[in-house]
Every structure is written in C-alpha cells, then in structure tokens.
Protein backbone atom coordinates (compact mmCIF):
# COMPACT_ATOMS: atom_id res chain seq x y z
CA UNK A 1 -2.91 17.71 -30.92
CA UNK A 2 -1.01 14.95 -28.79
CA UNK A 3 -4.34 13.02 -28.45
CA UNK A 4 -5.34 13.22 -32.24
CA UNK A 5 -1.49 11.86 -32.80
CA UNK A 6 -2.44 9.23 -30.54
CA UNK A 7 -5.44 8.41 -32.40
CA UNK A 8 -3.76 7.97 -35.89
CA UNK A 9 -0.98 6.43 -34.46
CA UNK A 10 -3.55 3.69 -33.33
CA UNK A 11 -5.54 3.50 -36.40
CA UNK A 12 -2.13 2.50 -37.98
CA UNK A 13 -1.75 -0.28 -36.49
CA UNK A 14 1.57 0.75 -34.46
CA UNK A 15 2.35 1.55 -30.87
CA UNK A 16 3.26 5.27 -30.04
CA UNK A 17 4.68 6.38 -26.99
CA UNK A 18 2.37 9.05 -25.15
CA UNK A 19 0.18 6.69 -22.77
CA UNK A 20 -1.16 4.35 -25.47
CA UNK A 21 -0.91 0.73 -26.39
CA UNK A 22 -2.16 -2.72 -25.56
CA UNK A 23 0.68 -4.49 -24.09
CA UNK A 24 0.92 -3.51 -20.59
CA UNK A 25 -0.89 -5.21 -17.69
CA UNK A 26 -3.65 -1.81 -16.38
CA UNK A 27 -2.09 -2.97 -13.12
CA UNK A 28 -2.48 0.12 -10.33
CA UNK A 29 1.00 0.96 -8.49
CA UNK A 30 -1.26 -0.86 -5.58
CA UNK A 31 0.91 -1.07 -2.55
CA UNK A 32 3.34 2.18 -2.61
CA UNK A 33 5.53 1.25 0.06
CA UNK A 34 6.34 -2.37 -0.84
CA UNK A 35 7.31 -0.94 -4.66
CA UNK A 36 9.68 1.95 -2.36
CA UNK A 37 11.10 -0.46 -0.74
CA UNK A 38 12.48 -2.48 -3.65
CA UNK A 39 13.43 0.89 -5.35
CA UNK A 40 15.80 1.72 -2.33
CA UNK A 41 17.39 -1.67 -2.94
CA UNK A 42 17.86 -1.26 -6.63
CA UNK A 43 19.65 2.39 -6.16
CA UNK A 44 21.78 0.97 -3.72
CA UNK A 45 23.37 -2.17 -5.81
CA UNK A 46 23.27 0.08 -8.95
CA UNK A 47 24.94 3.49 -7.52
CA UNK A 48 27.68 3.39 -10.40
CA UNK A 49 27.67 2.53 -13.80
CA UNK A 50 30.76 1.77 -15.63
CA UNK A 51 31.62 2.63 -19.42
CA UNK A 52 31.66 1.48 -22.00
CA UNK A 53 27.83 -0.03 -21.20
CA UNK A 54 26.32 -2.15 -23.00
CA UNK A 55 22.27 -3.42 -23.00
CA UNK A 56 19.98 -4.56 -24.94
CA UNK A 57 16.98 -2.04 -25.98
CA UNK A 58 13.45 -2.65 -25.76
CA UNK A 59 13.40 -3.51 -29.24
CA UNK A 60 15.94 -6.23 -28.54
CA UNK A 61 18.83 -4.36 -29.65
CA UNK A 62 22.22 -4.23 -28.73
CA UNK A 63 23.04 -1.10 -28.13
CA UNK A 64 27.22 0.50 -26.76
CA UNK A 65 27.51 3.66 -24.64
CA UNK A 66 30.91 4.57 -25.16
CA UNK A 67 31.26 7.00 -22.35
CA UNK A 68 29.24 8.56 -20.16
CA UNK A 69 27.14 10.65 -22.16
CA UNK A 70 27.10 14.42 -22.20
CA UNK A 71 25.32 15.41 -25.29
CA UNK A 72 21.93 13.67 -25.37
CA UNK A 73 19.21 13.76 -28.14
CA UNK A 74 15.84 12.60 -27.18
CA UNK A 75 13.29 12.62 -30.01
CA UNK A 76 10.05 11.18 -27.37
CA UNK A 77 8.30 13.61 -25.41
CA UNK A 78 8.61 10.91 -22.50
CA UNK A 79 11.91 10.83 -22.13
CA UNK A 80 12.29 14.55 -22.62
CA UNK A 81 10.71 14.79 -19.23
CA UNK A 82 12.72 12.21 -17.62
CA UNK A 83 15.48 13.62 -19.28
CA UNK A 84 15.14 17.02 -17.89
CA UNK A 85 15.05 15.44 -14.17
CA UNK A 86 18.05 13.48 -14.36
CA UNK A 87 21.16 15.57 -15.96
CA UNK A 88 22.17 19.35 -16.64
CA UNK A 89 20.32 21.13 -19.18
CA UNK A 90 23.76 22.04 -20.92
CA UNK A 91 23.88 17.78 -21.53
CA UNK A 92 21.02 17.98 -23.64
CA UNK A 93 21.58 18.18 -27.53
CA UNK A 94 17.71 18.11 -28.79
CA UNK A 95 14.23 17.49 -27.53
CA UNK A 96 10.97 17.27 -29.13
CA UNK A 97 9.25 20.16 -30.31
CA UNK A 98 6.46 19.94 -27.65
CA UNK A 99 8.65 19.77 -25.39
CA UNK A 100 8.04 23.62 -25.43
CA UNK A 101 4.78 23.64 -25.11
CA UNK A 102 3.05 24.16 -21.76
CA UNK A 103 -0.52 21.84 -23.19
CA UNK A 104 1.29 19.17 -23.95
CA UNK A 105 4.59 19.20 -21.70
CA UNK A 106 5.14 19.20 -17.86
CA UNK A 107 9.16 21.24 -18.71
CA UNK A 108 8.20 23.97 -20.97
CA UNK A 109 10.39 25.83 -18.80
CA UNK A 110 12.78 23.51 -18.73
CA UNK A 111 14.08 23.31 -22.33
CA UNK A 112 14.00 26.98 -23.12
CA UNK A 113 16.96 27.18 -25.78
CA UNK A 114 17.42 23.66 -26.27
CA UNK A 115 17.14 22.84 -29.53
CA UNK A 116 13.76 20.96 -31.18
CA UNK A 117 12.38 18.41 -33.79
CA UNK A 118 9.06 18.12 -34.87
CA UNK A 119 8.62 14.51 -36.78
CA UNK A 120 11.90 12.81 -36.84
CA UNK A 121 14.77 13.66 -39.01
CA UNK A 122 17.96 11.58 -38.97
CA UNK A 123 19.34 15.00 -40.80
CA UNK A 124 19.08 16.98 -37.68
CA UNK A 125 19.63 14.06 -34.92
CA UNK A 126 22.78 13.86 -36.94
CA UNK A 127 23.43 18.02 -36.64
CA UNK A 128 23.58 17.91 -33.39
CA UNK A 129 26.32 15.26 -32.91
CA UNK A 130 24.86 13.35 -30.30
CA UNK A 131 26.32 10.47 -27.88
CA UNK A 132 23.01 8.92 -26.98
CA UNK A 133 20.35 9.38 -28.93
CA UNK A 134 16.55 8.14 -27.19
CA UNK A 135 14.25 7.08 -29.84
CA UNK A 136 10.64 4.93 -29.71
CA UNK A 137 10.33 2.11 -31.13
CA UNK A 138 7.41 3.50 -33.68
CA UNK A 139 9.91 5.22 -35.44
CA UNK A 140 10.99 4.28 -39.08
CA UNK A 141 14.10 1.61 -38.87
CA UNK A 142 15.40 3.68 -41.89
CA UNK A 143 15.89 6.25 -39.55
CA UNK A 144 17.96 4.29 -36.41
CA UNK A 145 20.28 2.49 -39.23
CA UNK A 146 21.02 6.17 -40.47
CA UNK A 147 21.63 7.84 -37.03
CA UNK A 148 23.75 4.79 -36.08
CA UNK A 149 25.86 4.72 -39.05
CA UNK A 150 27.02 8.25 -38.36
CA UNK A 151 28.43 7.23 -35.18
CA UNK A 152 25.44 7.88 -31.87
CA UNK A 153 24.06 4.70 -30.06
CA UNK A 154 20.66 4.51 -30.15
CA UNK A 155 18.31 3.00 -27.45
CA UNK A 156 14.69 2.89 -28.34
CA UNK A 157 11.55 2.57 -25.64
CA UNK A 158 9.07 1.01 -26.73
CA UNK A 159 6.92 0.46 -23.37
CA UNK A 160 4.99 3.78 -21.98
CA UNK A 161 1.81 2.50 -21.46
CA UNK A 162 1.07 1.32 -17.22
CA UNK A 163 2.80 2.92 -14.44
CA UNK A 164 5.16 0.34 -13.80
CA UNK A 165 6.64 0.53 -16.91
CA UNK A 166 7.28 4.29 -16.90
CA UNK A 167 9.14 3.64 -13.24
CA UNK A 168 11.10 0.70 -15.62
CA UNK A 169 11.95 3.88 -18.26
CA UNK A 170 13.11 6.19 -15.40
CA UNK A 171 15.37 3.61 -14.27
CA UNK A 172 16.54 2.64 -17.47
CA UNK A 173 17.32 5.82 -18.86
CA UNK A 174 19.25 6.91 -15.41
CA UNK A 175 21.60 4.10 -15.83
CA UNK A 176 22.13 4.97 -20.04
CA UNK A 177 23.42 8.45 -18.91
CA UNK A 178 24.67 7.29 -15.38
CA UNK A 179 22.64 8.58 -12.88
CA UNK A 180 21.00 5.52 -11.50
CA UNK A 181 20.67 6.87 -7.97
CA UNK A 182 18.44 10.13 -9.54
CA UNK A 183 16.64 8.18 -11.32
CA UNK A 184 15.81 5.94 -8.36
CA UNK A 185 14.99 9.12 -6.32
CA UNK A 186 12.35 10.07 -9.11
CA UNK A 187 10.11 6.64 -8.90
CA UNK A 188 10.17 7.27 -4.88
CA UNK A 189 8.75 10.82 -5.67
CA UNK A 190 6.41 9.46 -7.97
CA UNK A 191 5.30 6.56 -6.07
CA UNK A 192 5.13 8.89 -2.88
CA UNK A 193 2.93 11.29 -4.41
CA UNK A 194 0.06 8.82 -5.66
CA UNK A 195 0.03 7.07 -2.82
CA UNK A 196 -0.69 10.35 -0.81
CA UNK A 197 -3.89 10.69 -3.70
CA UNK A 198 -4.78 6.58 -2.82
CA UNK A 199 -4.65 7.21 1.40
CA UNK A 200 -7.06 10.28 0.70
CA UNK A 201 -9.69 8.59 -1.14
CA UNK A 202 -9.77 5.53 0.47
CA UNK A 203 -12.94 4.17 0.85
CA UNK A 204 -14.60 6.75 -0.97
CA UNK A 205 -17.19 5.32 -4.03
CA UNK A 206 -15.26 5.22 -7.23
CA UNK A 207 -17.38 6.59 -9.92
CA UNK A 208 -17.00 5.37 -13.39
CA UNK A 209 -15.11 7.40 -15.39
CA UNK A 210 -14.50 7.70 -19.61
CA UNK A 211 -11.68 9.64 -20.74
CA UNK A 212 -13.03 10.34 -24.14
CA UNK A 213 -12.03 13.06 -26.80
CA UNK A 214 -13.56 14.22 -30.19
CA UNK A 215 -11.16 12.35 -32.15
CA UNK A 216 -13.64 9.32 -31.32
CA UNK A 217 -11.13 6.79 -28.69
CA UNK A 218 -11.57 5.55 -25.52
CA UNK A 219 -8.85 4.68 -23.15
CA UNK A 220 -9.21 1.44 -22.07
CA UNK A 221 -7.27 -1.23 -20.56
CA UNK A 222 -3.35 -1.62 -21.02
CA UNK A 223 -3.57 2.26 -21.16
CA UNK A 224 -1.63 4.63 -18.69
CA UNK A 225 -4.95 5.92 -17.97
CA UNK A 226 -6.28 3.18 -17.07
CA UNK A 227 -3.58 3.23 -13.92
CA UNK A 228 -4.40 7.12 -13.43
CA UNK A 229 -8.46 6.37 -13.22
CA UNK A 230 -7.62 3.53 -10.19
CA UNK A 231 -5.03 5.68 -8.72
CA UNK A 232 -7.56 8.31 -8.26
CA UNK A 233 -10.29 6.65 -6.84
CA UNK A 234 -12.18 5.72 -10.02
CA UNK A 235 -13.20 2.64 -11.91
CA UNK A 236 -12.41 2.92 -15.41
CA UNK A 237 -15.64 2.48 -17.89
CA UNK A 238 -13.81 1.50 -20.85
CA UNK A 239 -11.59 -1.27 -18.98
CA UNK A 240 -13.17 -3.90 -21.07
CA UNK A 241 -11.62 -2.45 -24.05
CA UNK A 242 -8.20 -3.14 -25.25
CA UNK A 243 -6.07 -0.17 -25.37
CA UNK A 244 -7.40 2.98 -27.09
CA UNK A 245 -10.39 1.81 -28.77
CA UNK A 246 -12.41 3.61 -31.54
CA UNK A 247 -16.62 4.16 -29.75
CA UNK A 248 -19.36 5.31 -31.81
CA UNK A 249 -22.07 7.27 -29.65
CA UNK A 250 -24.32 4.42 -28.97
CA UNK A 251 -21.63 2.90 -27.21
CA UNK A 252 -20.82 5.66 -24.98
CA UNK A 253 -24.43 5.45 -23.85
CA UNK A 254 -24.17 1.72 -22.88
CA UNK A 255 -21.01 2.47 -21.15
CA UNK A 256 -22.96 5.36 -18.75
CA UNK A 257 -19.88 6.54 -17.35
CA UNK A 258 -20.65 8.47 -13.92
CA UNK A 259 -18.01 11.49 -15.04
CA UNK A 260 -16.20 11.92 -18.81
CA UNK A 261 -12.69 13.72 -18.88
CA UNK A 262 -10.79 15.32 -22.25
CA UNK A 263 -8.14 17.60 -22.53
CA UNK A 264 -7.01 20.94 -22.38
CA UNK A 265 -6.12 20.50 -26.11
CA UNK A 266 -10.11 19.16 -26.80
CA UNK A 267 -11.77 21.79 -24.48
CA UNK A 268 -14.47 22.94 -27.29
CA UNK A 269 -15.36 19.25 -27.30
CA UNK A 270 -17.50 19.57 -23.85
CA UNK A 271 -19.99 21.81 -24.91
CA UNK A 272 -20.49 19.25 -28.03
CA UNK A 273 -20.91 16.23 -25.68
CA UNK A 274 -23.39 18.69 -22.94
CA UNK A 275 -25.50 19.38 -25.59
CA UNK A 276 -25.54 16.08 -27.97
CA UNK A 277 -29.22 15.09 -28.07
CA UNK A 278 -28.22 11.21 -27.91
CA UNK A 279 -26.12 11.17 -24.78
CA UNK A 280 -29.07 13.20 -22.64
CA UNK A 281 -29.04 9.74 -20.97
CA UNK A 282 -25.66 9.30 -19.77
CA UNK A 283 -24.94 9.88 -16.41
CA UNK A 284 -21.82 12.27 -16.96
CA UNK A 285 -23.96 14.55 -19.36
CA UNK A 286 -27.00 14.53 -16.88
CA UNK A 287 -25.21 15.61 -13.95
CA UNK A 288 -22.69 18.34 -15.35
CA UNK A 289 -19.95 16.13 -14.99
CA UNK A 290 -17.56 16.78 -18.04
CA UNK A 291 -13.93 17.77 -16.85
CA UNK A 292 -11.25 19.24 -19.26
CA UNK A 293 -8.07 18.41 -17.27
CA UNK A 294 -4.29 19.63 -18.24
CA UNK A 295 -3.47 17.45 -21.65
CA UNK A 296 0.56 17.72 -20.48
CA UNK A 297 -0.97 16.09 -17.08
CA UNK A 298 -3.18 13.04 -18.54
CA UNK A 299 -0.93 12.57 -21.55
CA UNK A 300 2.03 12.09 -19.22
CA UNK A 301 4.19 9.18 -19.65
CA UNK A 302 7.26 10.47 -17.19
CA UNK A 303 7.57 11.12 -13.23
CA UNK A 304 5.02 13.66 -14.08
CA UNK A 305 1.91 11.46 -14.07
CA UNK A 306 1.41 11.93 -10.60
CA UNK A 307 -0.13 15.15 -11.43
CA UNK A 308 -2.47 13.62 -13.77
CA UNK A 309 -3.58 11.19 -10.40
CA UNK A 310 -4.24 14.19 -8.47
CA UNK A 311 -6.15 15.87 -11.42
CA UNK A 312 -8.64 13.55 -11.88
CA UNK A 313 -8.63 12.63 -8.27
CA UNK A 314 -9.90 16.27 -7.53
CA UNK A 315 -12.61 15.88 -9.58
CA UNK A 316 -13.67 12.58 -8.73
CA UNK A 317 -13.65 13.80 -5.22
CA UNK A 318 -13.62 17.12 -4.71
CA UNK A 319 -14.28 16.98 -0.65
CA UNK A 320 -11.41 14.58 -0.49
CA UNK A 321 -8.58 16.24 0.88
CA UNK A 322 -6.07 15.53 -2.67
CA UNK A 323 -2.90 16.65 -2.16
CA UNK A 324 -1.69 19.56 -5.11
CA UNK A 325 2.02 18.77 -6.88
C-alpha cells in the first residue's frame, strides 16, 4: 500500500516523503567514519537547546517553539520513527496510522495506544492540542495555515530521499524537541551499522539490481534506494533514471538487472514477473532471483534503513558474512 502511495504521489507531480523524489544527490554514506566523526562534533557544540527556538523549515518557513515540547503530533511515517527514538512515548500526541502496522513500520510496537491519522485532518491535529506538530511538505497549505492558526508550530520536511538527508532529519528533529545529543547518537548507530554491511562485502561483484513493484516504477537515482542498493554491495540498474520512474516491460528487459526486489506488501507480484513470457530473458527471472524483502525495511526513511542495507545485502550476497539488526 505504501509503494502504490508512492506511485500516485509521483504521477502527481509532487514529492512524498517515504524514500521518493528527485532532488537528492544518490550519494552512498561512503566513508562511515569520517561522517562519525563530524557527528561527534555536532552533538558536542549542540548539547542544549534553548527556548523559545526558532528555524526556518524546509519549506522556508519560519517556524517558533515556544517551549520545549511535550505533546508532539507527527502526521509522516518518517518522523514517527525518529520520533519514537528520541522522546517518551507519553510526549507523543498522534502518529500516522501505519505507524501500527508491522509491513509498513519499523515501531508497530512502539505506538501501541498512541493515537492515529490516516490522510491528514487539521480537525484531529487540532484534537489533540499539540505543541509541535511534524508535517511534509506534500501536504495541502490549507491544512498548515489551519493547524497554525489554532495555536501549534508547524515544521514541515520536505527532504527524505538519500541517506544523508535522513541523518539531516534525525538531527533536525532532535534539536525541535531538544534532544540533540539522542539524535546525534542515532546517525552514529545508523552509520555504524551500514558500514559493518560495506566492510563485509567489500570487494565482492555487485550485481545489478531493480527494485521494481506491480504498480509499474522503478527506483532510480535521487531515490533512498538508490543509497540502500550501493550500501549493500549492488549497482543500481535503474540509476540512469530520475527518481521513481514509470517502465513498461520492454524496458525492464533492456535494463537485465542481475536480481529484482519488491515488497512484502507486493509479494503476489513475483510469481507474475517468474512466469511473464516477455521477461524469460532477463537475468533476474532466469536465475530465480526475485526477492520480496520487508516493505517497513526498504520503504524506510528513519534510523531504520540500516535494516533495509542488510536486507538486500543478504541477498545480494548470501555467503557474505552480513551482520542481522
């Protein structure tokens, strides 16, 4: 379901926030320990944050914390996973509906009782009386005016689609709710654990690798799994495309990607592409090599894409000794 969003969302012409988009570089987190080592510097000149706190969104907003919020609405399934990492449960107000739901979310477990939004309402942002509310910048302006003229700030992301701009989020939304030091702690987990899945397949052959679904897109380049492909030891088959890109059948034959991988979400879509008369060619049909992987993994855009790394790492090379969460 969060793929086929993804899909539409694209097809409309906007940018949604689940790992999609064309503005980011396709850069790999590439050198691990250099990237620690500037985190450690940032958490130690930004241990504090003082109220009221003012920045700018990535919308180029201007956006005033009050205080040091306690009662947080987040209406992205992004920052619902950050979220969960960086302050009490009891300081969250309202999360997104699959949130709770183990396909598409890494802390099912997590929100249990908080409550949940499907599409956004201002109405029931509003309900819940928020001080910070954590919005994406696809959302209807309508909507922000609304929930800021009853009285919550408003900060909306609009930049989920490489690595390096997920660490950006983490840090960002640890200094909104003033836990900069957690939030620097989470990039160092993250970056620690896909550089553990880069040292083990080092120097292994990358295969090519498609992650393709039946609602007809490719990821390409400028896509978070773009990053997750190179991370794991693969080269990406779609990188000359921008972003998730619409591919007709024909096309996935010219690409002749060595291995295909869908989702959890899309699993009756393998035994469509094994048996599809006009991919018999393709390498990844030929060989048996069509992997549905954990949709909360691959769709990821929090600390928890490192699991996504070591899924497709595993079955890119599954001799390689990949490290497990």
């Amino acid at each position: 379901m969060k793929r086929v969003w993804v899909a539409a969302v694209v097809l409309a012409g906007t940018m949604a926030v689940v790992g999609c988009g064309t503005g980011a570089t396709g850069q790999s987190t590439g050198n691990t320990a250099s990237t620690a080592t500037s985190t450690n510097s940032t958490s130690a000149s930004q241990s504090s944050v003082s109220y009221p706190l003012t920045v700018k969104d990535q919308v180029g907003h201007s956006v005033t914390i009050p205080k040091q919020p306690v009662h947080i609405a987040s209406t992205t399934e992004g920052t619902d996973e950050i979220l969960t990492g960086l302050v009490p449960k009891k300081d969250i107000a309202l999360v997104t509906a699959q949130a709770s739901q183990p396909n598409f979310s890494n802390v099912a477990s997590l929100v249990k009782g908080i409550p949940s939004m499907g599409a956004v309402s201002a109405e029931q942002v509003i309900a819940v009386h928020p001080d910070l509310v954590l919005m994406a910048s696809y959302n209807q302006s309508g909507v922000v005016q609304q929930i800021e003229q009853a009285g919550s700030p408003v900060y909306e992301f609009a930049n989920f689609n490489s690595m390096s701009e997920i660490e950006q989020n983490i840090n960002i939304l640890g200094k909104l709710v003033g836990e900069p030091t957690k939030a620097a702690q989470m990039v160092q987990m993250m970056q620690r654990k896909i550089g553990a899945v880069q040292k083990a397949v080092r120097g292994l052959p990358k295969p090519t690798v498609l992650d393709y679904g039946s609602y007809g897109y490719a990821a390409g380049n400028g896509t978070t799994i773009q990053n997750i492909i190179t991370d794991a030891g693969g080269v990406n088959a779609a990188a000359k495309l921008n972003g998730w890109s619409a591919i007709t059948t024909e096309e996935v034959v010219k690409l002749n990607p060595d291995v295909i991988i869908d989702t959890t979400d899309d699993a009756a879509f393998k035994q469509k592409l094994l048996s599809d008369p006009a991919l018999q060619s393709v390498n990844a049909i030929k060989n048996h090599r069509v992997y549905i992987l954990s949709g909360a993994d691959l769709g990821s855009v929090s600390q928890y894409i490192y699991r996504a790394v070591e899924d497709v790492a595993r079955v890119l090379h599954p001799h390689a000794n990949v490290p497990t969460n």
